[in-house]
PDB file of N, CA and C in Angstrom:
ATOM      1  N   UNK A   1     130.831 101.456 127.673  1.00  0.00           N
ATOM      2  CA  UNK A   1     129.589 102.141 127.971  1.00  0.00           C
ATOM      3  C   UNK A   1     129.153 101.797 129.389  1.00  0.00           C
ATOM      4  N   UNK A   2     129.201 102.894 129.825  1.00  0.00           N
ATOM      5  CA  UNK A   2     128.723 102.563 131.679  1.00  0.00           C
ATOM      6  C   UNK A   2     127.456 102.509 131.798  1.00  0.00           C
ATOM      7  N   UNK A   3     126.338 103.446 130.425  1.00  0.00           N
ATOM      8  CA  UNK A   3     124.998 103.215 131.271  1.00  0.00           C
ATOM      9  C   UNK A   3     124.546 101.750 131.054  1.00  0.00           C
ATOM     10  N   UNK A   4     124.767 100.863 130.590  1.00  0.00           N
ATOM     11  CA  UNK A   4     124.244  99.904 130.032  1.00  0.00           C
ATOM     12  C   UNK A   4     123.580  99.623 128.820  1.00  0.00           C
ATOM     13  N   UNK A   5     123.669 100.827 128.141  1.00  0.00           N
ATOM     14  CA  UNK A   5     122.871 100.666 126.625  1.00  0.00           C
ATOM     15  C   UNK A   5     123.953  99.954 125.496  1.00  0.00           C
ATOM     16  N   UNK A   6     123.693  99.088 124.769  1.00  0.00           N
ATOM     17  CA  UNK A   6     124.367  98.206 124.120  1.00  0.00           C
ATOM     18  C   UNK A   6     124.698  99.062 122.792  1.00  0.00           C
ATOM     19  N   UNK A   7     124.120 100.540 122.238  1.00  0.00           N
ATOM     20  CA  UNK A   7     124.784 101.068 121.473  1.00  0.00           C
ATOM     21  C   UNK A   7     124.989 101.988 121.966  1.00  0.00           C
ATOM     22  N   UNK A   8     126.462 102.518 121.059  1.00  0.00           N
ATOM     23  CA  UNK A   8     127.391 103.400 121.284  1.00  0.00           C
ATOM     24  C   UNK A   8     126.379 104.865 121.271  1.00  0.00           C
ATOM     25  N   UNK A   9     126.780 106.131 121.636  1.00  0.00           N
ATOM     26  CA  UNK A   9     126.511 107.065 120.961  1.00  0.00           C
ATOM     27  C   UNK A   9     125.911 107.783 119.781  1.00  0.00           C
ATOM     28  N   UNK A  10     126.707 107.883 119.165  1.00  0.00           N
ATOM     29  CA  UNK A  10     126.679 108.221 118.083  1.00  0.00           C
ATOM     30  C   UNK A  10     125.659 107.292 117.274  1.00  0.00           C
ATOM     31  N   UNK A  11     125.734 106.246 117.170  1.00  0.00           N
ATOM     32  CA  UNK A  11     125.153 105.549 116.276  1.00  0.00           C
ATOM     33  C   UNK A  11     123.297 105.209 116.987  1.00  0.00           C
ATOM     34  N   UNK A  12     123.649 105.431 117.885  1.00  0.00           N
ATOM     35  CA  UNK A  12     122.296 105.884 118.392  1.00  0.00           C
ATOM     36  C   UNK A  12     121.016 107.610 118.037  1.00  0.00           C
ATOM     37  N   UNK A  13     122.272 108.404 117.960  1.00  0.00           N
ATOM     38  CA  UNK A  13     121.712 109.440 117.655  1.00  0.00           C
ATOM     39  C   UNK A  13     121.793 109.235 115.629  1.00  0.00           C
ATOM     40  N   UNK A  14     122.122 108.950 115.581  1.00  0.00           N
ATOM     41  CA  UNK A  14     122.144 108.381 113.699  1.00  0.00           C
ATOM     42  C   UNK A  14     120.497 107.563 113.782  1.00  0.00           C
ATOM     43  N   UNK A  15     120.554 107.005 114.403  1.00  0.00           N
ATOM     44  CA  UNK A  15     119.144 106.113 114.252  1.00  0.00           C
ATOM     45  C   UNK A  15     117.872 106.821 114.705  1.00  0.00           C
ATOM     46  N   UNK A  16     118.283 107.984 115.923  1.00  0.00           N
ATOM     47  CA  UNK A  16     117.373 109.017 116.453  1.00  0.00           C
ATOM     48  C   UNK A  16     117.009 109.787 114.863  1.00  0.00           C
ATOM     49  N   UNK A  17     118.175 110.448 114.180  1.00  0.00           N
ATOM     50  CA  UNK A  17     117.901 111.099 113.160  1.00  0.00           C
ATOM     51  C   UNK A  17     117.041 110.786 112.312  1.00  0.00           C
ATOM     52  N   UNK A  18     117.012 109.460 111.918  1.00  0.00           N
ATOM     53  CA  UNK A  18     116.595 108.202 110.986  1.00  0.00           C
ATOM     54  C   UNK A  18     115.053 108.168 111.633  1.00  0.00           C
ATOM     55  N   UNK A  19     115.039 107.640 112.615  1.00  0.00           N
ATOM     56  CA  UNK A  19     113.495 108.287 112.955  1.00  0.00           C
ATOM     57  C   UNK A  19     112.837 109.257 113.044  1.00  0.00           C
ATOM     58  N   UNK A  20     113.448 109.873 113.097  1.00  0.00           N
ATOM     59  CA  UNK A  20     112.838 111.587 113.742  1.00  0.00           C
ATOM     60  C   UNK A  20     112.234 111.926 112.315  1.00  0.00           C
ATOM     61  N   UNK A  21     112.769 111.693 110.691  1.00  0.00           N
ATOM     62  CA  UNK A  21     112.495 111.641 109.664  1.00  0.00           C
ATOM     63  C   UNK A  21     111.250 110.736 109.428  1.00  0.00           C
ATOM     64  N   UNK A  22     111.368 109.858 109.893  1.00  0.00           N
ATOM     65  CA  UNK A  22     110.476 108.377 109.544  1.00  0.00           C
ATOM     66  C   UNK A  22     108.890 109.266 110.578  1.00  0.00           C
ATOM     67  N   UNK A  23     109.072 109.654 111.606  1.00  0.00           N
ATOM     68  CA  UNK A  23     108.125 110.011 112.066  1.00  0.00           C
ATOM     69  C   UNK A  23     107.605 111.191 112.031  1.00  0.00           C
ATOM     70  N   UNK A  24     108.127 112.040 111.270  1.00  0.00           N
ATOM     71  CA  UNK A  24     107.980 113.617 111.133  1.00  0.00           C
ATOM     72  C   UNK A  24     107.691 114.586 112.167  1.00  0.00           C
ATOM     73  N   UNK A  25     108.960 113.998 112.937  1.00  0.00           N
ATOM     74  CA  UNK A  25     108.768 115.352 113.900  1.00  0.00           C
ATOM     75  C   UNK A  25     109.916 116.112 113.995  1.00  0.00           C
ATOM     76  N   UNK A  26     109.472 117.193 113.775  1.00  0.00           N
ATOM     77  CA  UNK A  26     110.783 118.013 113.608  1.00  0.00           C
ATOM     78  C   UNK A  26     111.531 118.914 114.695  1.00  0.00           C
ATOM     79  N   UNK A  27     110.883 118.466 116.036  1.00  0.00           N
ATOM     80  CA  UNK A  27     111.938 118.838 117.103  1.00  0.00           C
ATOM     81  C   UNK A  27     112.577 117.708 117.145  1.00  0.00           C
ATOM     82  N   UNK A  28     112.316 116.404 117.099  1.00  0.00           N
ATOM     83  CA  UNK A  28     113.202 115.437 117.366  1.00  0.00           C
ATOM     84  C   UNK A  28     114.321 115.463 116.597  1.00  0.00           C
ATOM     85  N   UNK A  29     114.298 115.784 114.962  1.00  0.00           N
ATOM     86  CA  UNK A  29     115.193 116.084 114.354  1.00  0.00           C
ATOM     87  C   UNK A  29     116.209 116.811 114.622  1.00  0.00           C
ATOM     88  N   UNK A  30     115.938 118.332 115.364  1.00  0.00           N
ATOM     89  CA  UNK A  30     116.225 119.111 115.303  1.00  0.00           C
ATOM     90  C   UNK A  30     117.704 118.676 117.033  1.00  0.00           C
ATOM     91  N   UNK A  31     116.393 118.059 117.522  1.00  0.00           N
ATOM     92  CA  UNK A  31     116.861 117.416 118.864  1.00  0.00           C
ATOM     93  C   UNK A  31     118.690 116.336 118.664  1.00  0.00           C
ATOM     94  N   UNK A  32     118.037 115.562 117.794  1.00  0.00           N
ATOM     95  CA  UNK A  32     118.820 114.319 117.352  1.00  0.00           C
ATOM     96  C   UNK A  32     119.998 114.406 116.325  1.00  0.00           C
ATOM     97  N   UNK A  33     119.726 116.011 115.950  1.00  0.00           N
ATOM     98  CA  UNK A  33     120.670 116.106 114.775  1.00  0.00           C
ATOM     99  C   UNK A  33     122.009 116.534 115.487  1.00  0.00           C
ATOM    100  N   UNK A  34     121.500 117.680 116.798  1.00  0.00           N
ATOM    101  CA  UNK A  34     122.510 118.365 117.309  1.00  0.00           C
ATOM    102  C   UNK A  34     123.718 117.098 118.338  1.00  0.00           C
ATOM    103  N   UNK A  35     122.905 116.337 118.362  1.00  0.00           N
ATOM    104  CA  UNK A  35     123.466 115.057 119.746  1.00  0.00           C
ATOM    105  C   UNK A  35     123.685 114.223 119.012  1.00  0.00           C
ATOM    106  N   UNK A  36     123.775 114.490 117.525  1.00  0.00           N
ATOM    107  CA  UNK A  36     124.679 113.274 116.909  1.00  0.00           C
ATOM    108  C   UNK A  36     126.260 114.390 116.507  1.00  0.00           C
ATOM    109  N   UNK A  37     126.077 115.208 116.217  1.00  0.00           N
ATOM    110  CA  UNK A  37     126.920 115.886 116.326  1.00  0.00           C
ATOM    111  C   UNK A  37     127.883 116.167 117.357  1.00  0.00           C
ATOM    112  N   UNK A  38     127.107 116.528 118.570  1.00  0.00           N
ATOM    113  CA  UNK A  38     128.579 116.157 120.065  1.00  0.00           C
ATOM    114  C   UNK A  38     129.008 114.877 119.700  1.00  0.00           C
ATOM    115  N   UNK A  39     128.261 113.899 119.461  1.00  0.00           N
ATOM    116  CA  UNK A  39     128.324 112.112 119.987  1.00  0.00           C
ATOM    117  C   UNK A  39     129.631 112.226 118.986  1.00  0.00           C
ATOM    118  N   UNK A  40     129.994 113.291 118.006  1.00  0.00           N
ATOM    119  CA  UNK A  40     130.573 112.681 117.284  1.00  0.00           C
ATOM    120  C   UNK A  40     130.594 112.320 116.115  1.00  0.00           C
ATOM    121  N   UNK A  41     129.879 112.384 115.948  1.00  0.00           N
ATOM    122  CA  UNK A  41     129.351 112.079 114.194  1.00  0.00           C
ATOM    123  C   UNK A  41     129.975 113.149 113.139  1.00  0.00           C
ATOM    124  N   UNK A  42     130.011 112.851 112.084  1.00  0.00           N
ATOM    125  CA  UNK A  42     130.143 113.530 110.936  1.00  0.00           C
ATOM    126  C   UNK A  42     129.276 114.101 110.152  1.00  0.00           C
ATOM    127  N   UNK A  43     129.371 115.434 109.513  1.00  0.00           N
ATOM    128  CA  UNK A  43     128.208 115.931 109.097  1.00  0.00           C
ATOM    129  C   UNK A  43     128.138 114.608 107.852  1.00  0.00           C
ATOM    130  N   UNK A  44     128.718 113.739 107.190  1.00  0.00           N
ATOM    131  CA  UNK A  44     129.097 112.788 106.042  1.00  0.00           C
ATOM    132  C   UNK A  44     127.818 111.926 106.932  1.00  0.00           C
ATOM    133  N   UNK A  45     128.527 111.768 107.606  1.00  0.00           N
ATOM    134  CA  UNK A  45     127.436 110.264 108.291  1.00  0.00           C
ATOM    135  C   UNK A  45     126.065 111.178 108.771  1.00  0.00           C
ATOM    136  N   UNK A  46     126.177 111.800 109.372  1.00  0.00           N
ATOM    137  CA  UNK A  46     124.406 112.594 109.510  1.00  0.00           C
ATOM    138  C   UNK A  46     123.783 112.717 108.223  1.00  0.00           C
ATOM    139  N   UNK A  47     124.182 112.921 106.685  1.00  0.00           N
ATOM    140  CA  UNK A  47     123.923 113.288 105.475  1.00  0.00           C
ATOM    141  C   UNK A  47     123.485 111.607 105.107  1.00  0.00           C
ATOM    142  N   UNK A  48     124.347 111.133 105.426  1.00  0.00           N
ATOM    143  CA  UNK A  48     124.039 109.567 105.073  1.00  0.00           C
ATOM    144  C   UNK A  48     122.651 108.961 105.688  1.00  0.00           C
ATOM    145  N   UNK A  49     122.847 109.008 106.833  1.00  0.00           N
ATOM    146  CA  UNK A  49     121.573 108.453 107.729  1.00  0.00           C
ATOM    147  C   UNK A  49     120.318 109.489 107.166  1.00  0.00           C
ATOM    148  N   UNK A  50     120.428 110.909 107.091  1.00  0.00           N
ATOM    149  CA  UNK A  50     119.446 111.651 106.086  1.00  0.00           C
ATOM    150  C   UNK A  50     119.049 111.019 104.880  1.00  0.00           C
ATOM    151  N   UNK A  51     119.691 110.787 104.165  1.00  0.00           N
ATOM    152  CA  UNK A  51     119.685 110.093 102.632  1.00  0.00           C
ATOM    153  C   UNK A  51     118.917 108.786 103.077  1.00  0.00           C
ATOM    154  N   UNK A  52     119.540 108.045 103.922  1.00  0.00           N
ATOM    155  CA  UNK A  52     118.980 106.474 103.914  1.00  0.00           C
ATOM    156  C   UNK A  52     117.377 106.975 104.494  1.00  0.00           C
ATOM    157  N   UNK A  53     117.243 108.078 105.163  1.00  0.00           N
ATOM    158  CA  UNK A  53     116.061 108.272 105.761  1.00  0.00           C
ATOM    159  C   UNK A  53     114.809 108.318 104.837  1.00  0.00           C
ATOM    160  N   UNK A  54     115.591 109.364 104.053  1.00  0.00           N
ATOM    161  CA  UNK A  54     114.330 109.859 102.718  1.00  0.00           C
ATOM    162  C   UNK A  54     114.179 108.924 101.991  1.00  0.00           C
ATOM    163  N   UNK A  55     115.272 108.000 101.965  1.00  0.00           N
ATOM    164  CA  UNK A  55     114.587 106.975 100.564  1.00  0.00           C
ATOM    165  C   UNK A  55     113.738 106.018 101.076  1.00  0.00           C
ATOM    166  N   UNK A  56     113.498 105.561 102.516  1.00  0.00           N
ATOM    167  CA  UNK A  56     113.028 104.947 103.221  1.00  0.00           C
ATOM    168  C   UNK A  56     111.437 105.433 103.300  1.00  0.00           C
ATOM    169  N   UNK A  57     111.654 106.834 103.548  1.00  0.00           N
ATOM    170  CA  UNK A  57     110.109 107.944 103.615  1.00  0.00           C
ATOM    171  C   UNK A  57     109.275 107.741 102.432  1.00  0.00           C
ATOM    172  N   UNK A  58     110.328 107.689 101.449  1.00  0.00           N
ATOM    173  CA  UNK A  58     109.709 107.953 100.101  1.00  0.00           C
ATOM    174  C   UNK A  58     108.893 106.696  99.145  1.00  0.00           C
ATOM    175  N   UNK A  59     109.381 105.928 100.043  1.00  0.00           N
ATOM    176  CA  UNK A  59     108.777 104.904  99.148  1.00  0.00           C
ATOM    177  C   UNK A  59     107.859 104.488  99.091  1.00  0.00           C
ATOM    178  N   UNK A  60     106.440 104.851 100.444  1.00  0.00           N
ATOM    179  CA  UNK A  60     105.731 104.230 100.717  1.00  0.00           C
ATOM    180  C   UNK A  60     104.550 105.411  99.580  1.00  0.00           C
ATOM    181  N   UNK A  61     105.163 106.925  99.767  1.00  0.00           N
ATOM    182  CA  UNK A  61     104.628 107.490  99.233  1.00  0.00           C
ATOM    183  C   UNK A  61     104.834 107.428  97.469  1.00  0.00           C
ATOM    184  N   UNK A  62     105.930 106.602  96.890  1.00  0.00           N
ATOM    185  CA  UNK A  62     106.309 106.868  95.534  1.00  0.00           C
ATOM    186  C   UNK A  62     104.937 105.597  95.548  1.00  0.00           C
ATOM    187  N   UNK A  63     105.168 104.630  96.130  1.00  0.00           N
ATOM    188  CA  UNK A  63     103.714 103.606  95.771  1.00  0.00           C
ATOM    189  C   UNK A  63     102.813 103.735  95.875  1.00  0.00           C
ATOM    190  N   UNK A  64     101.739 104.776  96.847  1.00  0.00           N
ATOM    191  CA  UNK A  64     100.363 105.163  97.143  1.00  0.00           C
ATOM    192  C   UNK A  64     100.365 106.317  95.576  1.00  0.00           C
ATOM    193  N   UNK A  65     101.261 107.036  95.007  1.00  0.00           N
ATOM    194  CA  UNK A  65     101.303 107.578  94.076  1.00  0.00           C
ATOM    195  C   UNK A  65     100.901 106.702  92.685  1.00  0.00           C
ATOM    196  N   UNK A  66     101.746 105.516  92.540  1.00  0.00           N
ATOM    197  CA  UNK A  66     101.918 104.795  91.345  1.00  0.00           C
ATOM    198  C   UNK A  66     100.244 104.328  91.703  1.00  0.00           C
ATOM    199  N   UNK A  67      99.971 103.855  92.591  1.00  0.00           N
ATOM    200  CA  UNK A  67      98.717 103.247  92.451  1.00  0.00           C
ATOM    201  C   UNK A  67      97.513 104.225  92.188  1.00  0.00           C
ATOM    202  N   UNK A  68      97.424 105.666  92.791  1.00  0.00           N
ATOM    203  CA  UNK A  68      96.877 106.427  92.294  1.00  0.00           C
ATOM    204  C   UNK A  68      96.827 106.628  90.634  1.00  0.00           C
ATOM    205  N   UNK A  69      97.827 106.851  89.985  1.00  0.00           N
ATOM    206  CA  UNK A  69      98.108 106.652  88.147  1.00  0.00           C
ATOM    207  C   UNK A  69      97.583 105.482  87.960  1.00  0.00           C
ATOM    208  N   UNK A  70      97.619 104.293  88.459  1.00  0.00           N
ATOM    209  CA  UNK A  70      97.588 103.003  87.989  1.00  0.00           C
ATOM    210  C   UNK A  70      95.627 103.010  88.028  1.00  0.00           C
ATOM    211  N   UNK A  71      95.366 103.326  89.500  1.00  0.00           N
ATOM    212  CA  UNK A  71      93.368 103.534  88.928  1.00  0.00           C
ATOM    213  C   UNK A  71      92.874 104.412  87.856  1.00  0.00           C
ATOM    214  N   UNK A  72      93.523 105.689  88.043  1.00  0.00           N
ATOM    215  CA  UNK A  72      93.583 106.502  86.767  1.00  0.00           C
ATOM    216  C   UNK A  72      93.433 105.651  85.541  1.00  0.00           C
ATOM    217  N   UNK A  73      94.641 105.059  85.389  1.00  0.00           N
ATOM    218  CA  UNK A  73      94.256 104.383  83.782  1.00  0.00           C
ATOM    219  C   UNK A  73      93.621 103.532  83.488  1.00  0.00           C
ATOM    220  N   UNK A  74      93.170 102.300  84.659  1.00  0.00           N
ATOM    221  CA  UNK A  74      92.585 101.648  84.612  1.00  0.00           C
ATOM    222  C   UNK A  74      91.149 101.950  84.188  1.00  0.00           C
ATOM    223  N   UNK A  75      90.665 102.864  84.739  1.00  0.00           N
ATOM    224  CA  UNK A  75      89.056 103.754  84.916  1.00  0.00           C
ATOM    225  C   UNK A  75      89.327 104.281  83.499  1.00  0.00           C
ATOM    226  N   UNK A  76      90.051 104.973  83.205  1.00  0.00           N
ATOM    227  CA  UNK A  76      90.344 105.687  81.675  1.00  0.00           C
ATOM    228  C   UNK A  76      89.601 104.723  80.537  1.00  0.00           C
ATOM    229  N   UNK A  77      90.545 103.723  80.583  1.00  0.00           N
ATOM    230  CA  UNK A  77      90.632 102.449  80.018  1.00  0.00           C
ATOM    231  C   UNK A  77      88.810 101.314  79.751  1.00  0.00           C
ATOM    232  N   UNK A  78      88.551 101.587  80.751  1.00  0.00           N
ATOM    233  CA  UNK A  78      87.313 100.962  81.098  1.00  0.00           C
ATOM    234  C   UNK A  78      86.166 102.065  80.306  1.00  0.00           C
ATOM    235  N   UNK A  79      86.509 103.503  80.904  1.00  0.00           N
ATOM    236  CA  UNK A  79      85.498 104.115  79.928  1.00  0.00           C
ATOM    237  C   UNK A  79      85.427 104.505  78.483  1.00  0.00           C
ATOM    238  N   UNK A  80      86.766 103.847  78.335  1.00  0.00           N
ATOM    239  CA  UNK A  80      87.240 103.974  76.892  1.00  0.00           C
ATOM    240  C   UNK A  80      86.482 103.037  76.008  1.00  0.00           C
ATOM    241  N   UNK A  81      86.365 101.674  76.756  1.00  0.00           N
ATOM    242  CA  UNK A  81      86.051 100.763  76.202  1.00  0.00           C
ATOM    243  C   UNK A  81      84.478 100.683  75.886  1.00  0.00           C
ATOM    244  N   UNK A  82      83.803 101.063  77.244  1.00  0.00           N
ATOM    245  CA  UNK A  82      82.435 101.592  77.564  1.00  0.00           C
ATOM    246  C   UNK A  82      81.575 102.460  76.678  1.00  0.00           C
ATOM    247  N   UNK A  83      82.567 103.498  76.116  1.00  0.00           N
ATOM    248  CA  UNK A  83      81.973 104.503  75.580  1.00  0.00           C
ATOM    249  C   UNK A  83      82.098 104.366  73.812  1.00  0.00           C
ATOM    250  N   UNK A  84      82.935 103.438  73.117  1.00  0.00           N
ATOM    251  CA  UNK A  84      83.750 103.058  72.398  1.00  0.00           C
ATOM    252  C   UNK A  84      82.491 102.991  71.278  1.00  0.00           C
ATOM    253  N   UNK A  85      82.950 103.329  70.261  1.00  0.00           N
ATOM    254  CA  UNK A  85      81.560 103.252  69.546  1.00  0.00           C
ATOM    255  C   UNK A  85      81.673 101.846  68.886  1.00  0.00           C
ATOM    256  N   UNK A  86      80.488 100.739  68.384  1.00  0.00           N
ATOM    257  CA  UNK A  86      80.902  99.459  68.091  1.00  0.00           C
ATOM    258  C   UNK A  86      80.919  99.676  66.689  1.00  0.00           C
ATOM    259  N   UNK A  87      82.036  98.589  65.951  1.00  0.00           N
ATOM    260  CA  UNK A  87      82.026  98.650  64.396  1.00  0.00           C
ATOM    261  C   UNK A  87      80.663  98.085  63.518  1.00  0.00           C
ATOM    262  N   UNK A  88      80.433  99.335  62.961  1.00  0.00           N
ATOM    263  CA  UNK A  88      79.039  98.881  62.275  1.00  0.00           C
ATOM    264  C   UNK A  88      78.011  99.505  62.672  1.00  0.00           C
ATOM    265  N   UNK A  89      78.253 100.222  63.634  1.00  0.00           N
ATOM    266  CA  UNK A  89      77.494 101.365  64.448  1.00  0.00           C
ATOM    267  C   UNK A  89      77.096 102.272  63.711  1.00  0.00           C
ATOM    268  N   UNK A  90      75.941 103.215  64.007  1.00  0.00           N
ATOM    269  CA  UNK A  90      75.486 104.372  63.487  1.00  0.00           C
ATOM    270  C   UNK A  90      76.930 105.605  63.430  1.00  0.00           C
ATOM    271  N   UNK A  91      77.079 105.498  64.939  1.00  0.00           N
ATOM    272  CA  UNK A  91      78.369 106.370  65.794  1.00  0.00           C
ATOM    273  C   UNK A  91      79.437 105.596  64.494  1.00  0.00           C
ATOM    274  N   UNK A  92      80.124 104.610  64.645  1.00  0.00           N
ATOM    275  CA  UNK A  92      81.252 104.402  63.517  1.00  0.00           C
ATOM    276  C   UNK A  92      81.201 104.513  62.473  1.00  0.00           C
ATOM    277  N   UNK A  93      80.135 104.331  61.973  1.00  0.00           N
ATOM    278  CA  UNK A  93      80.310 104.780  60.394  1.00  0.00           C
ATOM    279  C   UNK A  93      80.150 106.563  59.778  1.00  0.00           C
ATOM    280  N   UNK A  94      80.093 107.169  60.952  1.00  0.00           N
ATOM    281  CA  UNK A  94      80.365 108.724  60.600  1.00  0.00           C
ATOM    282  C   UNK A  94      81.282 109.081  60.161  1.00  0.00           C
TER     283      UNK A  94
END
């Protein structure tokens, strides 16, 4: 490598791809997908670095999700208990 950058090509534009996902921009993608392709790359290895991308994307959102369900039931739960008629009650013995 003559310019001085310590990675190769290709594996640079693999990591361009990998971000360009991570940051959602989709000229960079679009940018990074084509220049991993001259560099060389394989559509296998662009699919790969895609794959490693999304599961990377996804996770932060599969957890802001779970925790969304997780107050859900919690609150459920609480007004369940709240609203619950007590044994011996007017309400329970109906």
């Amino acid at each position: 490598m003559t310019d001085g950058r310590m990675i190769d090509a290709p594996t640079r534009e693999l990591i361009g791809v990998g971000a360009s996902i991570g940051g959602n921009c989709l000229p960079c993608l679009r940018y990074h997908f084509a220049e991993a392709l001259k560099a060389g790359c394989t559509l296998k290895e662009v699919s790969e670095a895609i794959t490693l991308s999304k599961m990377v994307k996804e996770r932060p959102i599969n957890d802001i999700y779970h925790l969304a369900d997780e107050l859900l039931r919690r609150e459920r739960e609480d007004n369940l208990m709240t609203t619950a008629p007590v044994e011996g009650s007017k309400i329970a013995s109906e």
